[in-house]
Structures are given as C-alpha cells and as structure tokens.
N, C-alpha and C. Protein backbone atom coordinates (compact mmCIF):
# COMPACT_ATOMS: atom_id res chain seq x y z
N UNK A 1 72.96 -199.91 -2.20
CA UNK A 1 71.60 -200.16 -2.67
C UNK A 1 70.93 -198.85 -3.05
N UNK A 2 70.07 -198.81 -4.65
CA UNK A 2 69.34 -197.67 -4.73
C UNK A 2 67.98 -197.99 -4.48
N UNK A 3 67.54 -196.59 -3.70
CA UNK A 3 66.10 -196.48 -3.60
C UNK A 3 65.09 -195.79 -4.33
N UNK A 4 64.25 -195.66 -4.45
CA UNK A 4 63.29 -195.65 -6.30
C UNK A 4 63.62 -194.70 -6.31
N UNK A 5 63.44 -193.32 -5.33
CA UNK A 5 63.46 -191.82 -5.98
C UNK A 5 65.06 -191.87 -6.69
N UNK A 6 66.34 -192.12 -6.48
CA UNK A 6 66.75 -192.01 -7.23
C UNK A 6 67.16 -192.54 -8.31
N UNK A 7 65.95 -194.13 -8.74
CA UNK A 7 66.23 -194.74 -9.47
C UNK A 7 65.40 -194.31 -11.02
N UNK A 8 64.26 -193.46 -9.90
CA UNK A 8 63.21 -192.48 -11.16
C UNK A 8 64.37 -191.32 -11.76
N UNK A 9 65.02 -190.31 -10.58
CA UNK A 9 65.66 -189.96 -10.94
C UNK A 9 66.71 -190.33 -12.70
N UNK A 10 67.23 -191.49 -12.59
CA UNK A 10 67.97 -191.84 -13.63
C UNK A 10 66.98 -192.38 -14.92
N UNK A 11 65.95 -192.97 -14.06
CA UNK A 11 64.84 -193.22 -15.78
C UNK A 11 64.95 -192.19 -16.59
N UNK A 12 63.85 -190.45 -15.62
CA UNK A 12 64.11 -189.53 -16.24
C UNK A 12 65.32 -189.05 -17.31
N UNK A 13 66.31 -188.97 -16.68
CA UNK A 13 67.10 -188.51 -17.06
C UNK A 13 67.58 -189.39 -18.25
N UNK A 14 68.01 -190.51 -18.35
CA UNK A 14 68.15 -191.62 -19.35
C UNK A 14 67.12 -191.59 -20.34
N UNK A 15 66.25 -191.28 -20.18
CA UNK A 15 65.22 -191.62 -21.21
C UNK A 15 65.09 -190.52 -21.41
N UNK A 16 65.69 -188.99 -21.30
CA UNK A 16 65.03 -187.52 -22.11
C UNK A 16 66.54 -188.07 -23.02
N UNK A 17 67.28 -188.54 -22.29
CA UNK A 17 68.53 -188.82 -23.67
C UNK A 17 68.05 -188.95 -24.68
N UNK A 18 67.91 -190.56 -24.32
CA UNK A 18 67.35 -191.39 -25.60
C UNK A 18 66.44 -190.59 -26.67
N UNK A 19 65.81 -190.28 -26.35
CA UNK A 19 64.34 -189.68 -26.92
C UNK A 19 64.93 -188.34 -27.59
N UNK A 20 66.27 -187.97 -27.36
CA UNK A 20 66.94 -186.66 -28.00
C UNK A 20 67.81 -187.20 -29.11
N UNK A 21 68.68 -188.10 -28.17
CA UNK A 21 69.60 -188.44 -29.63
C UNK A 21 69.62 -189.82 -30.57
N UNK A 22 68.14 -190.26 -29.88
CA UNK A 22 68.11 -191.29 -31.17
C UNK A 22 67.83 -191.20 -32.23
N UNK A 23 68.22 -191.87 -33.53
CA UNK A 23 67.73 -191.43 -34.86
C UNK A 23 66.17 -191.88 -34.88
N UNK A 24 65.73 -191.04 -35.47
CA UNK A 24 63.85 -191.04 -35.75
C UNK A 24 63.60 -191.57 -36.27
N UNK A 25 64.41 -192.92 -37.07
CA UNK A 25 64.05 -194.11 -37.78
C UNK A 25 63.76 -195.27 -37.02
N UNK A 26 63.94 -195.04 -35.57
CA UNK A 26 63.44 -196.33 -34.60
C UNK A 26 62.47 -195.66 -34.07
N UNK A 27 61.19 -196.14 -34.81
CA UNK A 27 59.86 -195.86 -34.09
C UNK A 27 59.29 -196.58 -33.08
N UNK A 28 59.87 -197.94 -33.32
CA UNK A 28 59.78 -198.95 -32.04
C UNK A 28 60.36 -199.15 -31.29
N UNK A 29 62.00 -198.85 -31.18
CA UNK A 29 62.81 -199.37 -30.20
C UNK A 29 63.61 -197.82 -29.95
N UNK A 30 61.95 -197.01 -29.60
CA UNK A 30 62.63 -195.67 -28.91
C UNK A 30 62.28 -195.75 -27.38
N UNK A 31 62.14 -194.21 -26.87
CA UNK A 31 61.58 -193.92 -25.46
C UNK A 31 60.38 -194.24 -24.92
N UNK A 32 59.34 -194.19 -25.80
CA UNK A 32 58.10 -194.82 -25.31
C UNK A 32 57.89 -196.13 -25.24
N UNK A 33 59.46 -197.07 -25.94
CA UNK A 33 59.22 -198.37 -25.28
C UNK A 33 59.38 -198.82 -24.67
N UNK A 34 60.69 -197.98 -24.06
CA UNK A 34 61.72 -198.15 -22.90
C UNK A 34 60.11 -198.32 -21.84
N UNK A 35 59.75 -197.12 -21.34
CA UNK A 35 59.50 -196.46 -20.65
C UNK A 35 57.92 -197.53 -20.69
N UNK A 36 57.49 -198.70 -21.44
CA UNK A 36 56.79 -199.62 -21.35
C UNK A 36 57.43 -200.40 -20.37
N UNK A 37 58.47 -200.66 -21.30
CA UNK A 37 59.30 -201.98 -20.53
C UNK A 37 59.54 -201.66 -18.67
N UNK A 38 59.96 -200.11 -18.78
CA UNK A 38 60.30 -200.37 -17.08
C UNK A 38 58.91 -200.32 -16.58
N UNK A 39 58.06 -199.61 -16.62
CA UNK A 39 56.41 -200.06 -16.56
C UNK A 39 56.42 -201.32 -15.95
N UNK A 40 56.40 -202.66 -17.20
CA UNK A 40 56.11 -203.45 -16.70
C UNK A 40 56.67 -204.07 -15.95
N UNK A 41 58.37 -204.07 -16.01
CA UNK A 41 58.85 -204.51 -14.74
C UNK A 41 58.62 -204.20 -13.40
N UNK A 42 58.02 -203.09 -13.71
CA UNK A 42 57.41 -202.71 -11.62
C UNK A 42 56.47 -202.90 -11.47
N UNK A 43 55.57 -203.70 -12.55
CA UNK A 43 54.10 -204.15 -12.30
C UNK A 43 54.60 -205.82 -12.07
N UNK A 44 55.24 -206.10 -12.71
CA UNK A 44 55.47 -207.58 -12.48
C UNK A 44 56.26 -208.19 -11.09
N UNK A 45 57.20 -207.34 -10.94
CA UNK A 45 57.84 -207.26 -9.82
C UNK A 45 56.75 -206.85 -8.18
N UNK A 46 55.85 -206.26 -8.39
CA UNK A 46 54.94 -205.96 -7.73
C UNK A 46 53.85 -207.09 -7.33
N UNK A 47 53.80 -207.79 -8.49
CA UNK A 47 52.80 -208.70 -8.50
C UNK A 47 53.88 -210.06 -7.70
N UNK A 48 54.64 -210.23 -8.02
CA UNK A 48 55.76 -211.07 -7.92
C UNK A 48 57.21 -210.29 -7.06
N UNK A 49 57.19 -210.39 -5.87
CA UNK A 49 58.44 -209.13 -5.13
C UNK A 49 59.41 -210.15 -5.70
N UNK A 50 60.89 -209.71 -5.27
CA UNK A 50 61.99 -209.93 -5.74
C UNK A 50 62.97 -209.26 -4.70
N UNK A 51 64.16 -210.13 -4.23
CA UNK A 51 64.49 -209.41 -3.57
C UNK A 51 65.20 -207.89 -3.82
N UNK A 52 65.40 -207.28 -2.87
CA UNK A 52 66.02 -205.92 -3.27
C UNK A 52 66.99 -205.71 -4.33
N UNK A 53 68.01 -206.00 -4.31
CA UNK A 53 68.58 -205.82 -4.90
C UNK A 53 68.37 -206.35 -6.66
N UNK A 54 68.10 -207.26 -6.61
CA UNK A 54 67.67 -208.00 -8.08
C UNK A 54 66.17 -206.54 -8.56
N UNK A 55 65.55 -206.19 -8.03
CA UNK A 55 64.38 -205.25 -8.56
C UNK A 55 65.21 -204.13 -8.61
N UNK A 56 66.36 -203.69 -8.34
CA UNK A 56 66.80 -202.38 -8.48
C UNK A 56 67.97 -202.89 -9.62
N UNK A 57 68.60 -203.88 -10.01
CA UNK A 57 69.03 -203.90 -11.31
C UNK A 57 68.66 -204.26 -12.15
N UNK A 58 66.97 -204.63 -11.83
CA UNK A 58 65.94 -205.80 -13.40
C UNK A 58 65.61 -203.82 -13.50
N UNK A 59 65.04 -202.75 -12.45
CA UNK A 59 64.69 -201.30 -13.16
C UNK A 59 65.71 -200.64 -14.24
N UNK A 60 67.33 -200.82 -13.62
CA UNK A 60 67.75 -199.93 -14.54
C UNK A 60 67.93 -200.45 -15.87
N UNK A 61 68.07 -202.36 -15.90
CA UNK A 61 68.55 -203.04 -16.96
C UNK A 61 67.19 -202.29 -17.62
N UNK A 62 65.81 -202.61 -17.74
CA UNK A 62 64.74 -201.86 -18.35
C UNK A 62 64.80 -200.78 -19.08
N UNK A 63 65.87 -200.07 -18.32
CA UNK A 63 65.64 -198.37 -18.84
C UNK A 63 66.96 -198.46 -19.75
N UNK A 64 67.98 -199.29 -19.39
CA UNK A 64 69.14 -199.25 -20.71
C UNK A 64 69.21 -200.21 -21.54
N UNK A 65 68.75 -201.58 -21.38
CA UNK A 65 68.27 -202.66 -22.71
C UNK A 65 68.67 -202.28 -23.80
N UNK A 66 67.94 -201.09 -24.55
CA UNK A 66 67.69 -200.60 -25.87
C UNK A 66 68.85 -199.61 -26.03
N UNK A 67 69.68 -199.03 -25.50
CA UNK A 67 70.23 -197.51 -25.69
C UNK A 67 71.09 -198.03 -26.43
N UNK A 68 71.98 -199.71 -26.81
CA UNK A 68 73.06 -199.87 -28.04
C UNK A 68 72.09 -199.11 -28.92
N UNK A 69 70.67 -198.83 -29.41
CA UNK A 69 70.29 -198.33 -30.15
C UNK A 69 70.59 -197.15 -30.97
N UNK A 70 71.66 -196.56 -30.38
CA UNK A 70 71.97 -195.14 -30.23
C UNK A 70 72.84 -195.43 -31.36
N UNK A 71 73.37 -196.57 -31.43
CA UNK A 71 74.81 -196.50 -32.21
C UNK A 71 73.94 -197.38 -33.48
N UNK A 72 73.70 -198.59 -33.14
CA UNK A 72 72.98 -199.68 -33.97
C UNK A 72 72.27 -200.41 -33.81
N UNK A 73 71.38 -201.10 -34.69
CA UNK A 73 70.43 -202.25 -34.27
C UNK A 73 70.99 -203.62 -33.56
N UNK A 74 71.71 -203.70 -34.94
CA UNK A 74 72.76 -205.18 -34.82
C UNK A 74 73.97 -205.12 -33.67
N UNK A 75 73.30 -206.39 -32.37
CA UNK A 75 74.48 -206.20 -31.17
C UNK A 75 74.31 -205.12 -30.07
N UNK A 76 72.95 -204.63 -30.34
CA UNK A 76 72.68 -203.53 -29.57
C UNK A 76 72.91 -203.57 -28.23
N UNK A 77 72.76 -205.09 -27.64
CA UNK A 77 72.89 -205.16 -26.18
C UNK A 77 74.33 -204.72 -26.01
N UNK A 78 75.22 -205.30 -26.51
CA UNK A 78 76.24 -205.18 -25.94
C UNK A 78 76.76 -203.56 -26.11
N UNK A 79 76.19 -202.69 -26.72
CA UNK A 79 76.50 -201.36 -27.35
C UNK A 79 75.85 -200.49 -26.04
N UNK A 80 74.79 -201.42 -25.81
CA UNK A 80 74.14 -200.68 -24.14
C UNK A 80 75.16 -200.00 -23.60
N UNK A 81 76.18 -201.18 -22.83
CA UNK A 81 76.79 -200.83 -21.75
C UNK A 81 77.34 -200.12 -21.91
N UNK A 82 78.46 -199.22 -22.73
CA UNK A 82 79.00 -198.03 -22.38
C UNK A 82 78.02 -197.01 -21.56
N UNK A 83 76.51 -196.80 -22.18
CA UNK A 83 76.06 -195.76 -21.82
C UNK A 83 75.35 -196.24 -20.33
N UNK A 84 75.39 -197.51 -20.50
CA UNK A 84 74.86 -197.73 -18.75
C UNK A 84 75.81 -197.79 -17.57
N UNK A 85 77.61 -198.09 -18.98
CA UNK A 85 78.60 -197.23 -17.39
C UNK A 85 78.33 -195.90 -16.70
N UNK A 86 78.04 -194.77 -18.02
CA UNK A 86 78.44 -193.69 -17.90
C UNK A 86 77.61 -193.53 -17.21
N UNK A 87 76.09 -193.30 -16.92
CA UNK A 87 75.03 -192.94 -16.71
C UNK A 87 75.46 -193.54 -14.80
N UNK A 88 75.78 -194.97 -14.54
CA UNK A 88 75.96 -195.49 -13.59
C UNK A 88 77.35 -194.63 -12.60
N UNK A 89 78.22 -193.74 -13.62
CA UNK A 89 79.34 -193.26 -13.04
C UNK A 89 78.58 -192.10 -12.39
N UNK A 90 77.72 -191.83 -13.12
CA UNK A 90 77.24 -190.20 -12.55
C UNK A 90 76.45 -189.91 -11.47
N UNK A 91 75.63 -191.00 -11.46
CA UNK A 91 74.26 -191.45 -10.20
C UNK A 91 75.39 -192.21 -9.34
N UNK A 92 76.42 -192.72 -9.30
CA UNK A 92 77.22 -193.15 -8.31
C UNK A 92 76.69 -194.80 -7.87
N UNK A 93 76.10 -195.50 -9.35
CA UNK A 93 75.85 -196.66 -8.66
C UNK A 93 77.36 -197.64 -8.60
N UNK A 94 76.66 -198.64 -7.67
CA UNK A 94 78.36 -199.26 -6.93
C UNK A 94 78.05 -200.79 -8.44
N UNK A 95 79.58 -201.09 -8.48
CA UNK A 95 80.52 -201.35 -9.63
C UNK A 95 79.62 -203.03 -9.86
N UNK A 96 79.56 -203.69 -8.68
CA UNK A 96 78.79 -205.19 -8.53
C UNK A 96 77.37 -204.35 -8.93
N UNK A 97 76.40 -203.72 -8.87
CA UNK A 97 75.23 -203.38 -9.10
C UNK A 97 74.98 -203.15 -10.72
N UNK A 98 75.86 -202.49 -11.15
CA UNK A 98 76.47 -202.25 -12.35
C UNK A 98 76.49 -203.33 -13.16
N UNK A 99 77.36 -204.26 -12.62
CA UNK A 99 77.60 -205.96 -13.39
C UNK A 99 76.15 -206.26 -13.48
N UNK A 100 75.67 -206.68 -12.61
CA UNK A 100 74.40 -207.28 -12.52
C UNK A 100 73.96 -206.76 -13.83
N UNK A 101 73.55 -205.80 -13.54
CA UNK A 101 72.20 -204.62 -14.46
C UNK A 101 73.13 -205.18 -16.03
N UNK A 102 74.77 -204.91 -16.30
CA UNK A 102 75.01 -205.38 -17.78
C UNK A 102 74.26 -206.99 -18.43
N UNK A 103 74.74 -207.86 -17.21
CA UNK A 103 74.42 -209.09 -17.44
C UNK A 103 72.81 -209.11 -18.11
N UNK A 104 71.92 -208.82 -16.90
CA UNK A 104 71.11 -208.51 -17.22
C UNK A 104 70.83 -207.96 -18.48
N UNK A 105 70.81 -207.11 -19.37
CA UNK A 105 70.78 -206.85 -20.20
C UNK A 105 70.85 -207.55 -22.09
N UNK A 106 72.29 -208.17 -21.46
CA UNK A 106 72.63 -209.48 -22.12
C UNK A 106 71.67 -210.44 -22.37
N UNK A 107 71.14 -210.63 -21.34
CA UNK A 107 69.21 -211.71 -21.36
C UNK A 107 68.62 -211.16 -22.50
N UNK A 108 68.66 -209.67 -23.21
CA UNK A 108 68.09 -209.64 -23.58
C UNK A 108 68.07 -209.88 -24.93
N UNK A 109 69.63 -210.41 -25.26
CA UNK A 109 69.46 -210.98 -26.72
C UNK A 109 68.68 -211.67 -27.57
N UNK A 110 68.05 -211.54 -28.53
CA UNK A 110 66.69 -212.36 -28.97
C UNK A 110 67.63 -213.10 -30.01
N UNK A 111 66.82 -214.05 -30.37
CA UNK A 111 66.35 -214.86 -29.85
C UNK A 111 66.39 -214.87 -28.28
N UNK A 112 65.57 -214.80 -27.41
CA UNK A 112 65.77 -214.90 -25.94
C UNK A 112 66.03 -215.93 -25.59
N UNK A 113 67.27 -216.41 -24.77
CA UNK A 113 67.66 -217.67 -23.85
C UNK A 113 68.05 -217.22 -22.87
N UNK A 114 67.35 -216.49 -22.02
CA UNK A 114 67.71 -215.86 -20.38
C UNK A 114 67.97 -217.02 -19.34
N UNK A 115 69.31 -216.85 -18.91
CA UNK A 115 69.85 -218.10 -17.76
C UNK A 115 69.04 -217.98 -16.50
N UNK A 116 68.75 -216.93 -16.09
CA UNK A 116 68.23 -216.16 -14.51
C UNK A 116 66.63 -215.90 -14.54
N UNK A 117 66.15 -216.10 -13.68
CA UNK A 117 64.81 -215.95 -13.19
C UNK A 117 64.58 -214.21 -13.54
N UNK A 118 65.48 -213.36 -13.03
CA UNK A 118 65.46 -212.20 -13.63
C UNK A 118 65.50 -211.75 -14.76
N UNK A 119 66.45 -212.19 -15.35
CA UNK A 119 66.73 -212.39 -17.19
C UNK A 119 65.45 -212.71 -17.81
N UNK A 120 65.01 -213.92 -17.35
CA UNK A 120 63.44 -214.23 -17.91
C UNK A 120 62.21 -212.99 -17.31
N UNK A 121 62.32 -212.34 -16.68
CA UNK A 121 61.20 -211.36 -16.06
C UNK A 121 61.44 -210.07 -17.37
N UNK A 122 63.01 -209.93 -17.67
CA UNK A 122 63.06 -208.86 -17.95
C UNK A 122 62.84 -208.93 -19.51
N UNK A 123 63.25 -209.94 -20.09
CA UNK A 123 62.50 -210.68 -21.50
C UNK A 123 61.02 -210.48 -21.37
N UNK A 124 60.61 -210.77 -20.58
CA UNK A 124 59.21 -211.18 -20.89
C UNK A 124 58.27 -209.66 -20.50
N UNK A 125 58.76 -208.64 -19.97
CA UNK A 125 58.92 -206.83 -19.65
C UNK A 125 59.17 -206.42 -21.39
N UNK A 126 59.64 -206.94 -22.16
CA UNK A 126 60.27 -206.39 -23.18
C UNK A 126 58.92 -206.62 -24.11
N UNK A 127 58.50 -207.71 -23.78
CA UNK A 127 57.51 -208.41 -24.66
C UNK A 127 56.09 -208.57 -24.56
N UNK A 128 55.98 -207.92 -23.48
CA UNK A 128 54.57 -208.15 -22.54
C UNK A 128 53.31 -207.61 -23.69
N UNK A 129 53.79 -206.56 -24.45
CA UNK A 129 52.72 -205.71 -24.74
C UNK A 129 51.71 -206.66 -25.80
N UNK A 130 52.38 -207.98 -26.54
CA UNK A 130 51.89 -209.15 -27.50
C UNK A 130 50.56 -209.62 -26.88
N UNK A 131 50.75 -209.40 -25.39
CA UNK A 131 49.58 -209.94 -24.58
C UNK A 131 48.31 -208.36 -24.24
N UNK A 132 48.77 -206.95 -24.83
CA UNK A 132 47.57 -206.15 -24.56
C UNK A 132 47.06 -205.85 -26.13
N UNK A 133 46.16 -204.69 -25.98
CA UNK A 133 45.90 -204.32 -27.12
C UNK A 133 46.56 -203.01 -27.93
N UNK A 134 47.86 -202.78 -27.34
CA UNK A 134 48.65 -202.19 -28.34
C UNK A 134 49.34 -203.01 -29.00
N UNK A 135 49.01 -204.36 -29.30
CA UNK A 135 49.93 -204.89 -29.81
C UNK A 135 50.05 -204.19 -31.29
N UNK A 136 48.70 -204.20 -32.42
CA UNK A 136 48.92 -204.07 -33.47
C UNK A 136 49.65 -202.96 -33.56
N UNK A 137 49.04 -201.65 -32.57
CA UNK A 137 49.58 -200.37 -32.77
C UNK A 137 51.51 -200.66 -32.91
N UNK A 138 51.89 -201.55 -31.94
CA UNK A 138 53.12 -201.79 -31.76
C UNK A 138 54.22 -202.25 -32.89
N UNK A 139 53.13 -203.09 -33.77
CA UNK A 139 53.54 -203.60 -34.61
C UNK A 139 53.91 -203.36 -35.73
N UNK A 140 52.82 -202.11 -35.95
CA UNK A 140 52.79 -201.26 -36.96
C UNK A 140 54.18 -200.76 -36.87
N UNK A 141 54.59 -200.15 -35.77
CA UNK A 141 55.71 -198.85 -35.70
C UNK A 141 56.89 -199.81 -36.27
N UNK A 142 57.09 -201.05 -35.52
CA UNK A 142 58.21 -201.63 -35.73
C UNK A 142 58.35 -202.18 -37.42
N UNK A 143 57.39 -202.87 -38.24
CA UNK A 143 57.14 -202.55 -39.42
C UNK A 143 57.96 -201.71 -40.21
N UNK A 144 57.40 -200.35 -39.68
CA UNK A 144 58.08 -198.84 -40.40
C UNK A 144 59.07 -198.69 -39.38
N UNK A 145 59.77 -199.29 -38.82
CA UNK A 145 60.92 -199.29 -38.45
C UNK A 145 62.50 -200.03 -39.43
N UNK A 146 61.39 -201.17 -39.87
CA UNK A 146 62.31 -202.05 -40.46
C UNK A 146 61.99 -201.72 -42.38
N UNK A 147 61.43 -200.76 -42.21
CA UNK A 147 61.05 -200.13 -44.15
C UNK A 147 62.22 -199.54 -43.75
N UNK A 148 62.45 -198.28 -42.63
CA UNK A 148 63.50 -197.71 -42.95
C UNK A 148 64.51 -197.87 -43.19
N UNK A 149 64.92 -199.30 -42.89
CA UNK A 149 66.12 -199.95 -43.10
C UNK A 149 66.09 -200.72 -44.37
N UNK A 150 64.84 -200.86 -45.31
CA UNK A 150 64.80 -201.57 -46.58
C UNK A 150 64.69 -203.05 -46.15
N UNK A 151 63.96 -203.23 -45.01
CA UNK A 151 63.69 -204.37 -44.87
C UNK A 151 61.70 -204.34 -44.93
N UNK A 152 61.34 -204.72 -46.19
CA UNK A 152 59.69 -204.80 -46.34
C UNK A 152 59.18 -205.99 -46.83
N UNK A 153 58.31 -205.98 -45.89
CA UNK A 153 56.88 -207.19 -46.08
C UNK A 153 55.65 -206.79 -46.66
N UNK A 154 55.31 -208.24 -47.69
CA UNK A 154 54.40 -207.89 -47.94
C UNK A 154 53.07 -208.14 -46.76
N UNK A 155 51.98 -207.57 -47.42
CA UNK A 155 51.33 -208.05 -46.10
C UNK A 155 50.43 -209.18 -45.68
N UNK A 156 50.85 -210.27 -46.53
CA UNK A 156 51.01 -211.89 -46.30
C UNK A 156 51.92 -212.19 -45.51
N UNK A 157 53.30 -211.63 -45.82
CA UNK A 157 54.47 -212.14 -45.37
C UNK A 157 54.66 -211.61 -43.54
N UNK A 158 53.78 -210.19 -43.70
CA UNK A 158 53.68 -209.66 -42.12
C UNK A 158 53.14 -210.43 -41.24
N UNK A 159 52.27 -210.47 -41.72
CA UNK A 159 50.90 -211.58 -40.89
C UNK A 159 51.67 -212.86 -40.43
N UNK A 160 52.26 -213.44 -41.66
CA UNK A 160 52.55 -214.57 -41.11
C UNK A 160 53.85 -214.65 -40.05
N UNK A 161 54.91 -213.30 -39.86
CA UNK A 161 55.73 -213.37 -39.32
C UNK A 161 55.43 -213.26 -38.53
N UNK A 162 54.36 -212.24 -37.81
CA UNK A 162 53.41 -211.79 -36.73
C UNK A 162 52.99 -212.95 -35.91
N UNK A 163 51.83 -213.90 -36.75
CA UNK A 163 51.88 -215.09 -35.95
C UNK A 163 52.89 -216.07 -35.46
N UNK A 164 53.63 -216.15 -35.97
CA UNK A 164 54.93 -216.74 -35.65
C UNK A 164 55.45 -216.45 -34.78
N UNK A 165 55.79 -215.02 -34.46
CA UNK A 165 55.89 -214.22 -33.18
C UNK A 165 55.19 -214.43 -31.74
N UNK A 166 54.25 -214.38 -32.48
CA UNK A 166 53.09 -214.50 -31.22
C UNK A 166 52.58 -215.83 -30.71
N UNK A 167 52.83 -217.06 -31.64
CA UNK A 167 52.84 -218.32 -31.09
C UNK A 167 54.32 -218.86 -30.51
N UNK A 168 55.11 -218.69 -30.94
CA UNK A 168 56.79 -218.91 -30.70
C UNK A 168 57.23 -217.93 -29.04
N UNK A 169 56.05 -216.79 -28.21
CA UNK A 169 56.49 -216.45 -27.41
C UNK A 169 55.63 -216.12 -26.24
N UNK A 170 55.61 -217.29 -25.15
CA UNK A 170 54.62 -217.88 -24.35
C UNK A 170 54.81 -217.43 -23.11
N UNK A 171 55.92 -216.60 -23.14
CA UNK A 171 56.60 -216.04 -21.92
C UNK A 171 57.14 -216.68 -21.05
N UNK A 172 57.79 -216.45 -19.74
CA UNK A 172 58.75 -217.47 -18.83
C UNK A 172 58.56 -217.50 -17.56
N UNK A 173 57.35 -216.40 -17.46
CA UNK A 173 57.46 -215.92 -15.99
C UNK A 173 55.93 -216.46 -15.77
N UNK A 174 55.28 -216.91 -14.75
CA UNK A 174 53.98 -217.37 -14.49
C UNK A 174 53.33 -216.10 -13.92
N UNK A 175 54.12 -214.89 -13.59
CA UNK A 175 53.31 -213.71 -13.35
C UNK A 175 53.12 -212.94 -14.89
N UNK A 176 53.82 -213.20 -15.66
CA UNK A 176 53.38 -212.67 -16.98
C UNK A 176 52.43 -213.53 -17.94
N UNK A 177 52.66 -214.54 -17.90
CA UNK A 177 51.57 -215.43 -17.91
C UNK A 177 50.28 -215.09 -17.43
N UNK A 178 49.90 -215.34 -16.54
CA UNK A 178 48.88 -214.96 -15.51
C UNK A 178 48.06 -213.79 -16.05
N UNK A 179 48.69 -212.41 -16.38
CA UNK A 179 48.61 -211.11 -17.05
C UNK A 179 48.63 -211.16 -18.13
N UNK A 180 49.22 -211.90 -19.13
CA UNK A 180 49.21 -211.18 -20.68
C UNK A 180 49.06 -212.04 -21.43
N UNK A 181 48.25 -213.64 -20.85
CA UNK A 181 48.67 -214.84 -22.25
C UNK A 181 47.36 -214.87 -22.63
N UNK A 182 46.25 -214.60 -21.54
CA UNK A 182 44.96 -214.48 -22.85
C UNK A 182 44.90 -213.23 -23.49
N UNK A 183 45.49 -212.47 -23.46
CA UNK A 183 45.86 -211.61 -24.62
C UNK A 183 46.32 -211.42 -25.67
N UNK A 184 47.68 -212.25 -25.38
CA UNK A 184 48.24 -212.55 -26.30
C UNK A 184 47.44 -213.95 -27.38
N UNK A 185 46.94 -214.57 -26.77
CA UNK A 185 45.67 -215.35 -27.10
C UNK A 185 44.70 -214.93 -28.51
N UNK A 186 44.47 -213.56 -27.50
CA UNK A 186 43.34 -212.90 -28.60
C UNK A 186 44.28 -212.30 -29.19
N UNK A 187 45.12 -211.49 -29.48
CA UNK A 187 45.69 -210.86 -30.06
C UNK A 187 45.94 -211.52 -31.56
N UNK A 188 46.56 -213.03 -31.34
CA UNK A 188 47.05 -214.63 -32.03
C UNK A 188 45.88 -214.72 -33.05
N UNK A 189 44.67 -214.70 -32.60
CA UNK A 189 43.41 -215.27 -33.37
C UNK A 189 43.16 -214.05 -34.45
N UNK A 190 43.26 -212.69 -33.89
CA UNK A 190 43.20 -211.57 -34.69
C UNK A 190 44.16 -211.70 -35.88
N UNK A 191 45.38 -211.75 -35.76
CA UNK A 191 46.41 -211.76 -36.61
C UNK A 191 46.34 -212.75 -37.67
N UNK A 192 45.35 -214.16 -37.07
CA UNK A 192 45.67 -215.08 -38.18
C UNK A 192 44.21 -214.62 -38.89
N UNK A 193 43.32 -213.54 -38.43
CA UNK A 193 42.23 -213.22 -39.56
C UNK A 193 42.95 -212.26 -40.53
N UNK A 194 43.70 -211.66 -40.17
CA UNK A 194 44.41 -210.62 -41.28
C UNK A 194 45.45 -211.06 -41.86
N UNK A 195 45.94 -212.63 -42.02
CA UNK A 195 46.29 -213.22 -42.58
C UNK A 195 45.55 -213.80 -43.60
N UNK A 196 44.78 -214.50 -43.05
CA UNK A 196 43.38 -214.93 -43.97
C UNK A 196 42.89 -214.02 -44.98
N UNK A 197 42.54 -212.63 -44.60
CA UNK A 197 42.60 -211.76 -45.20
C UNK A 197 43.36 -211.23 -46.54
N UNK A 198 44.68 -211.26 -46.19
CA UNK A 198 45.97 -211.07 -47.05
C UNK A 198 45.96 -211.89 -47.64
N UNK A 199 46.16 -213.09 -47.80
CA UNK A 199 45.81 -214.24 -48.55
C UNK A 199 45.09 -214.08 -50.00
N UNK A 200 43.74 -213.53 -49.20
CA UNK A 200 42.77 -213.14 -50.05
C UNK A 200 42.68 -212.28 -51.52
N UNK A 201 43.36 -211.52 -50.77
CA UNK A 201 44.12 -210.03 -51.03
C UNK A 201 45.28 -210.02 -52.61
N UNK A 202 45.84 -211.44 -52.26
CA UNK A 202 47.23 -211.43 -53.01
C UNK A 202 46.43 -212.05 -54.36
C-alpha cells in the first residue's frame, strides 16, 4: 500500500515529465490537466472516502490517464501503460496495484462506459471542470488543440458540439453531481447563448 507522500512524490515527478516531453500542440490534454484531474479526485474522494486501496490507484490512474499522449491522441489509454509500468517500476509499486491503476485507466475511454464505481469517479475527475467556470477557458484550449491537428469548427458548429457535450454528460457519481451539475447547468445555458449568437453571425 502507498501512502500520499510518496504518491505526491510520483505526481511530481510524472507530471514535470509530461509537461517536458509533450508536444506543445496539446494545449488541453497537457500537465495542467492532469494535475486538475488528480485535484479532483482527492476532492471527491474526500467528500466521498473510498477504501484504501481503490483511492491510491483512482490517484495514480489520474496522474497517468493522459500520458498515451506522449505518443498519440488516438488509443491514448492504452499507450498510457507503458509509462505507468515504468514510472510504477521505479517508485516500487506492487504488480496487483499496478493492474488496478491500468484498468482503471481503461474507464477512461470516451465515449465513457466505466464498469466500476471507481472507473465512474475517475471519468467524472476528467470531466468535472464542464460543471466550473473554466469551462469556456477549457474549451477554448482544446479547440486549438484540435486546429492543430486540422480539425476546425466553425463557430456554429463549436457551440453546437459544446452543447452536446455538456447535455450528453451528467456525470455518474452523486458526489460529482452534488458539486458540479449546477454548473454545469449554467455553464449549458451560456453556451446555447453563443450559439444563438453564431447563428446570428453566419
């Protein structure tokens, strides 16, 4: 079993990676999102305990989720795990703790269909922010995430994917619920004025 200091330990360290050798074309699915996501898993987990062991592999799944990023977008989960062996060989976590945290991870394929109560916590950690007010800021980045790849919307077509987003994801967990759905609420009503807007616009 790990205990937080050396589970901060490995955030740190995992996430000055990331934040070094990812390409600078993922403005959204870099270090400062990671570093949301495990955020909210220790706020949610806090609000909602869990037993030991399940909160020490929903932290590290958090902090490696995203790192297939390193290689590619497409399949990224499964591109994770090499670097959450290696990282796991070095901190000396044990081999069943390991499994968990991959599986985990796996939840996080989107479309999301998480089998586990954890799987759903750690989905809904990934996604939480729809319910504050970085959402737009959030949205923006990922946007110019997906120009860089020659994937562009107009900004009719944003709006409306946006809401779609944001009505299509209600979360799974009743502690994220609880926290982020009248947000995501307001967030919903905003988006369909700058739709309205765009509309206008075209």
């Amino acid at each position: 079993m790990l205990n937080d200091s050396l589970i901060d330990e490995l955030q740190i360290a995992a996430l000055s990676y990331l934040e070094e050798h990812l390409d600078k074309r993922y403005t959204y699915h870099d270090a400062t999102h990671t570093l949301d996501v495990c955020n909210a898993v220790k706020l949610f987990t806090e609000e909602s305990p869990l037993p030991r062991e399940t909160y020490s592999a929903l932290r590290i799944a958090a902090i490696f989720h995203d790192f297939g990023y390193l290689v590619q977008s497409f399949d990224n989960e499964a591109l994770a795990l090499p670097y959450l062996e290696d990282f796991g060989n070095r901190f000396k976590i044990d081999k069943v703790l390991l499994q968990h945290v991959g599986d985990l991870i796996m939840e996080t394929t989107f479309p999301y269909t998480p089998l586990t109560p954890a799987g759903m916590l750690l989905c809904d950690a990934d996604i939480e922010y729809i319910g504050r007010d970085v959402f737009f800021r959030q949205a923006g980045l990922f946007r110019r995430e997906l120009a860089a790849d020659n994937i562009v919307y107009t900004d009719k077509q944003w709006w409306a994917l946006e809401m779609g987003f944001l009505q299509a994801n209600t979360f799974f967990t009743p502690v994220c619920r609880r926290l982020r759905n009248d947000g995501r609420l307001s967030n919903l009503a905003k988006a369909r004025k700058y739709l309205i807007q765009a509309e206008k616009d075209c």
